[in-house]
Protein backbone atom coordinates (compact mmCIF):
# COMPACT_ATOMS: atom_id res chain seq x y z
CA UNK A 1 -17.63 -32.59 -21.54
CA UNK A 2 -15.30 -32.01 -18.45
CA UNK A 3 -13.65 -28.59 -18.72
CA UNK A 4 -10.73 -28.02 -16.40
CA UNK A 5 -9.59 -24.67 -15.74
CA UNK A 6 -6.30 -23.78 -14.18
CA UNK A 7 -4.31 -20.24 -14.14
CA UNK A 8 -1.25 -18.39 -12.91
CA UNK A 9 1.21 -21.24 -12.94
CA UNK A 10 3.96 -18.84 -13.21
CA UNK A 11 6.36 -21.61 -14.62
CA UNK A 12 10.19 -20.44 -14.88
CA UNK A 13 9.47 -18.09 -11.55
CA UNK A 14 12.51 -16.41 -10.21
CA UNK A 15 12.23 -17.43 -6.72
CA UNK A 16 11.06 -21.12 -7.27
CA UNK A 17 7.95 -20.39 -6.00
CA UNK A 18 5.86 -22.11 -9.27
CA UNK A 19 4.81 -25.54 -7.20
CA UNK A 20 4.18 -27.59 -10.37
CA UNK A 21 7.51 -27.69 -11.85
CA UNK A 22 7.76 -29.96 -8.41
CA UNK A 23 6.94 -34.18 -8.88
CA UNK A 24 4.64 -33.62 -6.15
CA UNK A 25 2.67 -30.90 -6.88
CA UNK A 26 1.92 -32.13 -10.36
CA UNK A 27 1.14 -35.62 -9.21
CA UNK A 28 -1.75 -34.09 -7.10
CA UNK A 29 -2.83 -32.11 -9.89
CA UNK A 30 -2.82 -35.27 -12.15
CA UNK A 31 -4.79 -37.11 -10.17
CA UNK A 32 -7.44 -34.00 -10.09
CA UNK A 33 -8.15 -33.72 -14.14
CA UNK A 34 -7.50 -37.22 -15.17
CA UNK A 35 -10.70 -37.37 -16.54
CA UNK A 36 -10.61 -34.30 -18.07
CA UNK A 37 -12.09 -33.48 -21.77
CA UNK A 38 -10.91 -30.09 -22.09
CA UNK A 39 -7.96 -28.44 -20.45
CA UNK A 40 -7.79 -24.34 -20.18
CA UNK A 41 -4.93 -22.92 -19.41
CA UNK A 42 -5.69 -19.45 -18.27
CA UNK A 43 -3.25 -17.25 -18.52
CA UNK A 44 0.40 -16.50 -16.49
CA UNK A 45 1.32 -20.32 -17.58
CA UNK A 46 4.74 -19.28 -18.13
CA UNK A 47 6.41 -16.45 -16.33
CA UNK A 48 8.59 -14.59 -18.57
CA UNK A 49 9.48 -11.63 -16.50
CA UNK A 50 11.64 -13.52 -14.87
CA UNK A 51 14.58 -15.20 -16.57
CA UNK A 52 15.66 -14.79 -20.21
CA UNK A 53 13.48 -16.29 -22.58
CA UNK A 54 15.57 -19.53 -23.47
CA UNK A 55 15.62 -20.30 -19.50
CA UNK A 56 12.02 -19.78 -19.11
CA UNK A 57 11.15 -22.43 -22.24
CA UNK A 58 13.47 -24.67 -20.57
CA UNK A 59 11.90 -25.01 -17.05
CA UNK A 60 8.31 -24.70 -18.95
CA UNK A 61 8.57 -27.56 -21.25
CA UNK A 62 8.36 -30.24 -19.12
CA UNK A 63 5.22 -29.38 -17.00
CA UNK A 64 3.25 -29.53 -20.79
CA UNK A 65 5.00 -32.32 -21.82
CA UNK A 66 3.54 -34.25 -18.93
CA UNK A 67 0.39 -32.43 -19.10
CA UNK A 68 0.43 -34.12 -22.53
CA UNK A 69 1.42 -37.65 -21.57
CA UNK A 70 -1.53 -38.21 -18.35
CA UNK A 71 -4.68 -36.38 -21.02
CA UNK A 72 -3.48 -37.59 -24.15
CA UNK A 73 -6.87 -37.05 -25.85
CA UNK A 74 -7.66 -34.26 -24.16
CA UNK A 75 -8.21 -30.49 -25.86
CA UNK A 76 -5.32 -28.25 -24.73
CA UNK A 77 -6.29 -24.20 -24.83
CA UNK A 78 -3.83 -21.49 -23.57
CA UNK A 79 -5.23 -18.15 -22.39
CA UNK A 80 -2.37 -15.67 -22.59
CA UNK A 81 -2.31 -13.46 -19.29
CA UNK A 82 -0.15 -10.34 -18.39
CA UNK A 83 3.22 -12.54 -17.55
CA UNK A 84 3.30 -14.16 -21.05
CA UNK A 85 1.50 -12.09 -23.04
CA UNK A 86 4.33 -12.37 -25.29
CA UNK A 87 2.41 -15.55 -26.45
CA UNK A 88 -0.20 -13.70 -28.09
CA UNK A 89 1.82 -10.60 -29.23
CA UNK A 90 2.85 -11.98 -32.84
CA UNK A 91 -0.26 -13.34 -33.29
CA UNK A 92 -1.64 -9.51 -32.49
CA UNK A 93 0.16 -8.22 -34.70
CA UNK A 94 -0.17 -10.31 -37.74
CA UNK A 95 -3.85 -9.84 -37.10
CA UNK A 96 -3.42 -6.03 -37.12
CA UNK A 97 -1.77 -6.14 -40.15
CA UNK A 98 -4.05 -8.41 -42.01
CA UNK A 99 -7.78 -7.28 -40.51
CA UNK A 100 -9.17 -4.11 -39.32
CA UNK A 101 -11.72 -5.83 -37.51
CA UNK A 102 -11.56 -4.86 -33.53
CA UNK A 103 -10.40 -7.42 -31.37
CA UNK A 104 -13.66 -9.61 -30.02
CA UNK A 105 -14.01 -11.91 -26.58
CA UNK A 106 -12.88 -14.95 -28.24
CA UNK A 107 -10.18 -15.18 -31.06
CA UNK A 108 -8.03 -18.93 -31.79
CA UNK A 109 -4.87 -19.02 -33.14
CA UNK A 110 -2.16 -21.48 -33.74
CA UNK A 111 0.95 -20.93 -31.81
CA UNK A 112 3.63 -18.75 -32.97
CA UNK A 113 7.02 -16.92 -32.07
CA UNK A 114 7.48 -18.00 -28.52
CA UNK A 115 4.61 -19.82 -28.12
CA UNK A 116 5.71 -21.65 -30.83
CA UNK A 117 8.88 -22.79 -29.44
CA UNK A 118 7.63 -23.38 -26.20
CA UNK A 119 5.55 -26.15 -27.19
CA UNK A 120 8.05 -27.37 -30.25
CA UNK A 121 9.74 -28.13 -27.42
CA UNK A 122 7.95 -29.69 -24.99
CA UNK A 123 6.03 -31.60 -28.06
CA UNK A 124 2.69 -30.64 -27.51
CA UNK A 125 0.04 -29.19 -30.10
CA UNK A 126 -2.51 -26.81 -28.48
CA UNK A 127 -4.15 -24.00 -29.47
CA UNK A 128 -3.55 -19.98 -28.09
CA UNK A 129 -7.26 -18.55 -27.04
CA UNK A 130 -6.68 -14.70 -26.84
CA UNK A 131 -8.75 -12.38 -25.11
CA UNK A 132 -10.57 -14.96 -23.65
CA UNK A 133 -12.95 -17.90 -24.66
CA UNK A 134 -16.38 -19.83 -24.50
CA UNK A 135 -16.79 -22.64 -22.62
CA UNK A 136 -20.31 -22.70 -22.91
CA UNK A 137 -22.88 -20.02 -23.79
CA UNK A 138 -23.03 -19.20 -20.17
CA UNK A 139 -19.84 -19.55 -19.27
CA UNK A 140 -16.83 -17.36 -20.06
CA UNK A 141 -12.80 -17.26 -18.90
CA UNK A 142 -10.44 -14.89 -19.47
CA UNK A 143 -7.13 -14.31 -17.68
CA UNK A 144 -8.57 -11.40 -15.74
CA UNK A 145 -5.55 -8.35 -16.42
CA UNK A 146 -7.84 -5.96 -18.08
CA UNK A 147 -8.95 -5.30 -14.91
CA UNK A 148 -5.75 -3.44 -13.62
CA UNK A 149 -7.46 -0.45 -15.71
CA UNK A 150 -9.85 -0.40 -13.16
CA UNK A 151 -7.55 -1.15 -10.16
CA UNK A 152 -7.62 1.32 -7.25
CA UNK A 153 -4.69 -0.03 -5.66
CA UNK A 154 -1.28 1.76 -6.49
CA UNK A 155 0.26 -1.53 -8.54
CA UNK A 156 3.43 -0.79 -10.97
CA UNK A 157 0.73 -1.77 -13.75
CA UNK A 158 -1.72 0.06 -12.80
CA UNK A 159 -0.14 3.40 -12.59
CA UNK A 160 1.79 2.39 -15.81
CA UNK A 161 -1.95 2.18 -17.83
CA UNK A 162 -2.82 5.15 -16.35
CA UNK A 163 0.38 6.77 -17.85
CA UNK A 164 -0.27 5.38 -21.48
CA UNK A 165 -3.73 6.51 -20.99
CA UNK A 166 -2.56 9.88 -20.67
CA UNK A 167 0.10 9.58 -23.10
CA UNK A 168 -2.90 8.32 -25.41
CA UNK A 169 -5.14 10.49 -24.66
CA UNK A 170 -7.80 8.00 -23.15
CA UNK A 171 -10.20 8.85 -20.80
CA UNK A 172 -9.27 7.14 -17.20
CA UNK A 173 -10.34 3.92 -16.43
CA UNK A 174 -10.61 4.10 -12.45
CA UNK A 175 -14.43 4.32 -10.84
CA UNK A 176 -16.03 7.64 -11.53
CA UNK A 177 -19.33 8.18 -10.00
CA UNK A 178 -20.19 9.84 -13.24
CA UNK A 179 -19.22 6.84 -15.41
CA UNK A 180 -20.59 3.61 -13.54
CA UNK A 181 -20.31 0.37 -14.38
CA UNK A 182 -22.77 -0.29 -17.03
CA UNK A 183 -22.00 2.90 -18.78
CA UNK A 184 -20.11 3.20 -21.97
CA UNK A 185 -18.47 0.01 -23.59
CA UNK A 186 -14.80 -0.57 -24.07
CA UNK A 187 -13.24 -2.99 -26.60
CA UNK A 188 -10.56 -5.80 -25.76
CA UNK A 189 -8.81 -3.22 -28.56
CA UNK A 190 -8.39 -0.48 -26.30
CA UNK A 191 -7.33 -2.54 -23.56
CA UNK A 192 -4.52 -4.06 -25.61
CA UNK A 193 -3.69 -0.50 -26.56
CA UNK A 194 -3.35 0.54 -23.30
CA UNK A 195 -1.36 -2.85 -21.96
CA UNK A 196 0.29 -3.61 -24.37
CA UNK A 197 3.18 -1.01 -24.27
CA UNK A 198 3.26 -1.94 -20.31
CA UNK A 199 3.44 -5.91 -21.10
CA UNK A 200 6.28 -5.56 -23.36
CA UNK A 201 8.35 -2.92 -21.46
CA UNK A 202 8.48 -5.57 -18.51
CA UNK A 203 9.56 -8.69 -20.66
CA UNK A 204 12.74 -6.74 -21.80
CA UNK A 205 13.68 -5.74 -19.15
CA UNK A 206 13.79 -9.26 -17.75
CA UNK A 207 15.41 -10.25 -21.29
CA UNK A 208 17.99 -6.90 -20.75
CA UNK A 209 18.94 -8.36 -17.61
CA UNK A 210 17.56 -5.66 -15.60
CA UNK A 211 14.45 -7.82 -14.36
CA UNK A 212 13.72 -9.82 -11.63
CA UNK A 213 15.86 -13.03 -12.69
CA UNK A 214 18.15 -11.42 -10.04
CA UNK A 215 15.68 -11.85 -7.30
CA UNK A 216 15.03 -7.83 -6.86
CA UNK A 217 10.98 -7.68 -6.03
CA UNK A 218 9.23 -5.33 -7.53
CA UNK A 219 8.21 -2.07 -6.49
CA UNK A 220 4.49 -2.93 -5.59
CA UNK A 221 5.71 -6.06 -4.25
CA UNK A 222 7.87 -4.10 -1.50
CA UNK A 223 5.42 -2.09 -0.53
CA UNK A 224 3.08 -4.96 0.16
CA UNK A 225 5.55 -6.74 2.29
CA UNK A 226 6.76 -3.67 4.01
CA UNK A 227 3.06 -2.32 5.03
CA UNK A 228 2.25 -6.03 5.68
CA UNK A 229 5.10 -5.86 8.42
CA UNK A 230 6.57 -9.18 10.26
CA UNK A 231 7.25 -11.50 12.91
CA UNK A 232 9.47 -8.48 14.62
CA UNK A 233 8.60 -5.17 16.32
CA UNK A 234 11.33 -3.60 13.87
CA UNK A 235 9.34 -5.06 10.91
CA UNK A 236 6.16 -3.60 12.63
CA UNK A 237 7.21 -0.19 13.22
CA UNK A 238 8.26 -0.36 9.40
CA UNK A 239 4.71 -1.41 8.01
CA UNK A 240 3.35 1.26 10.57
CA UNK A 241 5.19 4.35 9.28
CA UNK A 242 4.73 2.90 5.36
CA UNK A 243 1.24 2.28 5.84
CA UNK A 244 0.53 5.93 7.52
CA UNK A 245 2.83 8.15 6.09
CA UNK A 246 4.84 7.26 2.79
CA UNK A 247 1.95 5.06 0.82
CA UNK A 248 -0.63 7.72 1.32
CA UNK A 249 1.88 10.20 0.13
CA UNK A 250 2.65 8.38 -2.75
CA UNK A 251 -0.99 7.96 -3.37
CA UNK A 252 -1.49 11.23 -3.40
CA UNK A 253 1.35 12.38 -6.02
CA UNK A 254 -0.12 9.83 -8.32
CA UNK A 255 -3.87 10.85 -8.38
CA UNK A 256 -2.53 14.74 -8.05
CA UNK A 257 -0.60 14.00 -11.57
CA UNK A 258 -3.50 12.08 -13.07
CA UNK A 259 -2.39 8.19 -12.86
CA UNK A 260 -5.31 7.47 -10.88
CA UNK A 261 -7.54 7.07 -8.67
CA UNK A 262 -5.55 4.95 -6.62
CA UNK A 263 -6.35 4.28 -2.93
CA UNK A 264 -3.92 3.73 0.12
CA UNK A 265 -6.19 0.87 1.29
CA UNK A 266 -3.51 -1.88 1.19
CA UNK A 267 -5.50 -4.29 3.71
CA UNK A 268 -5.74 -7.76 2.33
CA UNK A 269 -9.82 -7.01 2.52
CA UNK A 270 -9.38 -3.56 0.74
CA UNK A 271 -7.01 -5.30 -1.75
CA UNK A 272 -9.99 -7.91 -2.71
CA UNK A 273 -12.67 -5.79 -2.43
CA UNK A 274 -10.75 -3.09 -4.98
CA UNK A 275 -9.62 -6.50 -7.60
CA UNK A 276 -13.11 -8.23 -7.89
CA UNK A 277 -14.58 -4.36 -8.32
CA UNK A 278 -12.57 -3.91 -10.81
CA UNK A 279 -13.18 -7.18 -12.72
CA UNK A 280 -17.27 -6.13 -12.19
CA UNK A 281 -16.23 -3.17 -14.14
CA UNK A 282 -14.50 -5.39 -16.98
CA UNK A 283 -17.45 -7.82 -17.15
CA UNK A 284 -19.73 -4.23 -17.90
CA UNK A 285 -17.84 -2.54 -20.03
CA UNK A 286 -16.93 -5.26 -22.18
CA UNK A 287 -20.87 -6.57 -21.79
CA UNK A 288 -19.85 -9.95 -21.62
CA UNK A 289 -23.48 -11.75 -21.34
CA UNK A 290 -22.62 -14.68 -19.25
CA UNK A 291 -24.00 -15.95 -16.03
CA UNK A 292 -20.39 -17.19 -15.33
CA UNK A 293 -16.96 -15.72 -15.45
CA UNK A 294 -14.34 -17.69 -14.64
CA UNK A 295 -10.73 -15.48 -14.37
CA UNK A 296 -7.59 -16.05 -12.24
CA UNK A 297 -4.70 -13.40 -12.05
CA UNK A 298 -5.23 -11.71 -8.15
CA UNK A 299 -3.98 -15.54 -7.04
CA UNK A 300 -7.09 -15.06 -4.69
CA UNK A 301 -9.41 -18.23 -5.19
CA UNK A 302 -12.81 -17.96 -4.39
CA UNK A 303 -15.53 -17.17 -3.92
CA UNK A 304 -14.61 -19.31 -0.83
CA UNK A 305 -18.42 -20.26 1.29
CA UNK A 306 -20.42 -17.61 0.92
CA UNK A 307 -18.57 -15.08 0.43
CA UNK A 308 -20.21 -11.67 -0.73
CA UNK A 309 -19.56 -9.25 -3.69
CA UNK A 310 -18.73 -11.65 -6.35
CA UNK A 311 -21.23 -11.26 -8.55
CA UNK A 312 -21.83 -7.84 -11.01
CA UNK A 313 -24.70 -5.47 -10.70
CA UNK A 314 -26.43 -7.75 -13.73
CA UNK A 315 -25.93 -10.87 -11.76
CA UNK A 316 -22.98 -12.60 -13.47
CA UNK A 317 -21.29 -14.44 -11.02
CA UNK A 318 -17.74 -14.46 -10.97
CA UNK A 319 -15.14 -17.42 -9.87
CA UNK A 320 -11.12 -17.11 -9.43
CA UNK A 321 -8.94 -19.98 -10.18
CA UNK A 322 -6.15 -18.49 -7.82
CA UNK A 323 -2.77 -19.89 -7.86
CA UNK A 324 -0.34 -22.41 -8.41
CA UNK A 325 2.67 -20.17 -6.70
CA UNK A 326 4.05 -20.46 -2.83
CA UNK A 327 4.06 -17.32 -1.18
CA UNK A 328 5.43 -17.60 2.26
CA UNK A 329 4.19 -14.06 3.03
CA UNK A 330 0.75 -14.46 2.45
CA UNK A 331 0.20 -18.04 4.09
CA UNK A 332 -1.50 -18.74 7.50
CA UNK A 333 -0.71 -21.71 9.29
CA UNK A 334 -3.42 -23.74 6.91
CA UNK A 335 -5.51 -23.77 3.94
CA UNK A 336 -8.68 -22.29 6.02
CA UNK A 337 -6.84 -18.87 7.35
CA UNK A 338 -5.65 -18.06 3.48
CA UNK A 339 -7.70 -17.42 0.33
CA UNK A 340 -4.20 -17.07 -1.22
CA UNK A 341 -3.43 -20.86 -0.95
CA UNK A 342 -2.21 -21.91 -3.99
CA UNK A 343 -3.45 -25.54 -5.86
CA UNK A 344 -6.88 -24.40 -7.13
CA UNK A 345 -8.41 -25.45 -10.05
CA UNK A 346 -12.16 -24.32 -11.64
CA UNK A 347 -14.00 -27.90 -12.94
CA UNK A 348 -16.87 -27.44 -15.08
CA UNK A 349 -19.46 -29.72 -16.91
CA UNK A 350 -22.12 -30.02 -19.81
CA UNK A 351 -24.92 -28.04 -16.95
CA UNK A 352 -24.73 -26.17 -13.83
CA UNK A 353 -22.39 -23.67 -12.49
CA UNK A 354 -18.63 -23.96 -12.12
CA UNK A 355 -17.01 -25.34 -9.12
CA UNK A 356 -13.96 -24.69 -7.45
CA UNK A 357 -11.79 -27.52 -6.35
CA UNK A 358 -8.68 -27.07 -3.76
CA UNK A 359 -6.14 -29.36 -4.85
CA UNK A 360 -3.78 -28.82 -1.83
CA UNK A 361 -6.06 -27.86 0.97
CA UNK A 362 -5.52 -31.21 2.89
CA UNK A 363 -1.41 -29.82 3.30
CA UNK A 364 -0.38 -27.40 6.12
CA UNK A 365 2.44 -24.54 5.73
CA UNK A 366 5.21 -26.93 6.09
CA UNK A 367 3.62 -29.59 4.25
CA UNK A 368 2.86 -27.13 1.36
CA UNK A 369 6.76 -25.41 1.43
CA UNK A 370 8.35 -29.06 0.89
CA UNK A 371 6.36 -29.53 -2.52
CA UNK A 372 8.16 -26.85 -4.05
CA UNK A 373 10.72 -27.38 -6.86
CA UNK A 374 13.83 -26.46 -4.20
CA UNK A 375 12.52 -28.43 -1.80
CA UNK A 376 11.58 -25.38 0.49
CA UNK A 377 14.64 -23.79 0.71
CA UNK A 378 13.95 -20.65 -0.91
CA UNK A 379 11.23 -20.62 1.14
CA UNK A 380 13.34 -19.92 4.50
CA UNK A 381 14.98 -17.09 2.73
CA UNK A 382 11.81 -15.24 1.78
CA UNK A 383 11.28 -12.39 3.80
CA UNK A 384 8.95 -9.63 4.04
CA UNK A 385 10.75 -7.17 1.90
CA UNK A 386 11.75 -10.07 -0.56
CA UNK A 387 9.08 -11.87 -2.29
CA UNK A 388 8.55 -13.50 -5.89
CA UNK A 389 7.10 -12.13 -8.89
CA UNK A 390 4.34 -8.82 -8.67
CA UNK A 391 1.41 -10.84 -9.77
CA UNK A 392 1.79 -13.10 -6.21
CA UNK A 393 0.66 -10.29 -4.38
CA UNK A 394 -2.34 -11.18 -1.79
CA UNK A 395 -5.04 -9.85 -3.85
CA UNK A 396 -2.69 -7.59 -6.17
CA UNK A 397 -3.55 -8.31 -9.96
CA UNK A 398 -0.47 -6.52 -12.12
């Protein structure tokens, strides 16, 4: 069996960043998995912090619909992530109602509430996966947002868990010398107790009107750009004073009133090095036994060559699917100075270890801007202190 992985499509995004709503992009990615058995969508298919719900099922539709047309035999599985976890909240909460049985690694449902209408309407029958799934007894993919528990990087999620852990009375999730990796286990159920409240907050606000359907970045997002500076000395100055003065300050506030620990460290390296620690934590705590994990949301593919600290202290190794988003502001001039490229899928088979396949590595930067769905107009107008949706972050998984 071919298994074809794919994550963080962000379908419906505000800023028209989502490449496969594009002919182009989707043709590319056609030709990729036409020989696909098994199709995993894993997680952030459809962004729905964006644009009321009715507009984001709209734009969605047609990308499964396809899907459904080129792999017409195929098995289709969707992996809810942070972005739509409104796919898996009414099947959550049936469950809780009908079974006091903790939440496991691997739970399938049929489709339901929005879900449900989502694929009524593009006319496709697949099946929600929710925490994560199988995909062979070595092998196992989950969207990858636990790990924002874990995050040392000041994210809008990340202090937001940190606020319902207080508010529950958990104990904090950030590294603690006292509390390493393989120490005590956590359940998918506390997770989801702990996200949850944060996941839902952020879809009504985009269904309020109050989101980021307007174009307004998010508060993690801005700091990003703004410490990531620009093209001018203004810009420079900017990311200079953030980066030395206000970030650490805010740092500081938030591990002072508990929401941490958080670091300053907003490098791309110290970004990485903080979200694949984190997921090393997740992969321990929830003692998933696999010598493969496959998860996407940080958009940052890899492990690209050899590359070092992507495997856990056991030895699982672990493999990002990236992106499917443009992001101007994270781009080099070409696929080789940018682990945030987007067009990354995760191929595996019947034996041997995943592999990572770059769907869109051939393009360069202006290449790569013309496949999106506006042609790459929005992507002229995307600055450093305007940029899409939180989870496009170099390296920042919220």
């Amino acid at each position: 069996m071919r298994t074809v992985v794919i994550s963080d499509l962000h379908l419906s995004a505000g800023r028209d960043g989502d490449l496969l709503r594009a002919e182009g992009a989707r043709e590319r990615l056609w030709e990729a998995i036409e020989d696909a058995d098994r199709v995993v969508l894993l997680g952030d298919v459809v962004e729905l912090r964006d644009r009321p719900i009715a507009d984001a099922i709209e734009l969605a539709a047609p990308f499964l619909g396809e899907l459904r047309s080129v792999l017409p035999d195929a098995e289709l599985l969707l992996v809810a992530g942070n972005h739509d976890h409104r796919f898996a909240e009414d099947w959550l909460e049936a469950r809780a109602l009908e079974s006091s049985e903790p939440l496991g690694l691997e739970h399938r449902a049929a489709p339901s509430g929005v879900l449900e209408r989502l694929t009524a309407k593009a006319g496709v029958e697949l099946e929600l996966v929710y925490p994560g799934l199988w995909l062979r007894e070595d092998v196992y993919a989950t969207h990858g947002h636990y790990l924002d528990r874990h995050l040392t990087v000041p994210t809008f999620e990340r202090l937001g868990l940190a606020a319902v852990e207080r508010v529950l009375g958990f104990p904090p999730g950030g590294p603690d010398p006292l509390d390493p990796p393989d120490g005590p286990a956590t359940s998918p159920e506390e997770y989801e107790q702990l996200g949850s409240p944060v996941y839902a907050l952020l879809y009504e606000l985009a269904q309020s009107g109050t989101g980021a359907r307007r174009g307004a970045a998010s508060p993690s997002a801005r700091i990003w750009a703004l410490v990531g500076g620009g093209d001018t000395r203004a810009a420079r100055m900017r990311g200079w004073l953030l980066g030395s003065v206000a970030v650490p300050g805010a740092v500081g506030a938030a591990n002072r009133l508990g929401l941490g620990p958080v670091r300053s460290d907003l490098s791309a390296r110290g970004i990485t090095e903080a979200g694949l620690e984190a997921m090393r934590e997740v992969v321990a705590r929830l003692r998933i036994g696999a010598d493969h994990v496959i998860f996407g949301h940080t958009h940052r593919r890899g492990p690209l060559g050899e590359e070092s600290g992507w495997r856990t202290t056991a030895g699982t190794r672990l493999w990002n699917t990236g992106s499917w988003v443009h992001l101007p502001t994270v781009l080099g001039r070409a696929a080789s100075e940018s682990p945030y490229w987007p067009g990354t899928v995760a191929v595996l088979g019947d034996a041997g270890p995943p592999h990572l396949e770059h769907v869109l590595d051939d393009l360069d930067r202006d290449d790569l801007a013309e496949l999106r769905p506006d042609g790459g107009r929005g992507a002229e107008r995307v600055s450093e202190s305007q940029i899409p949706p939180e989870t496009t972050l170099p390296g920042e998984p919220i």
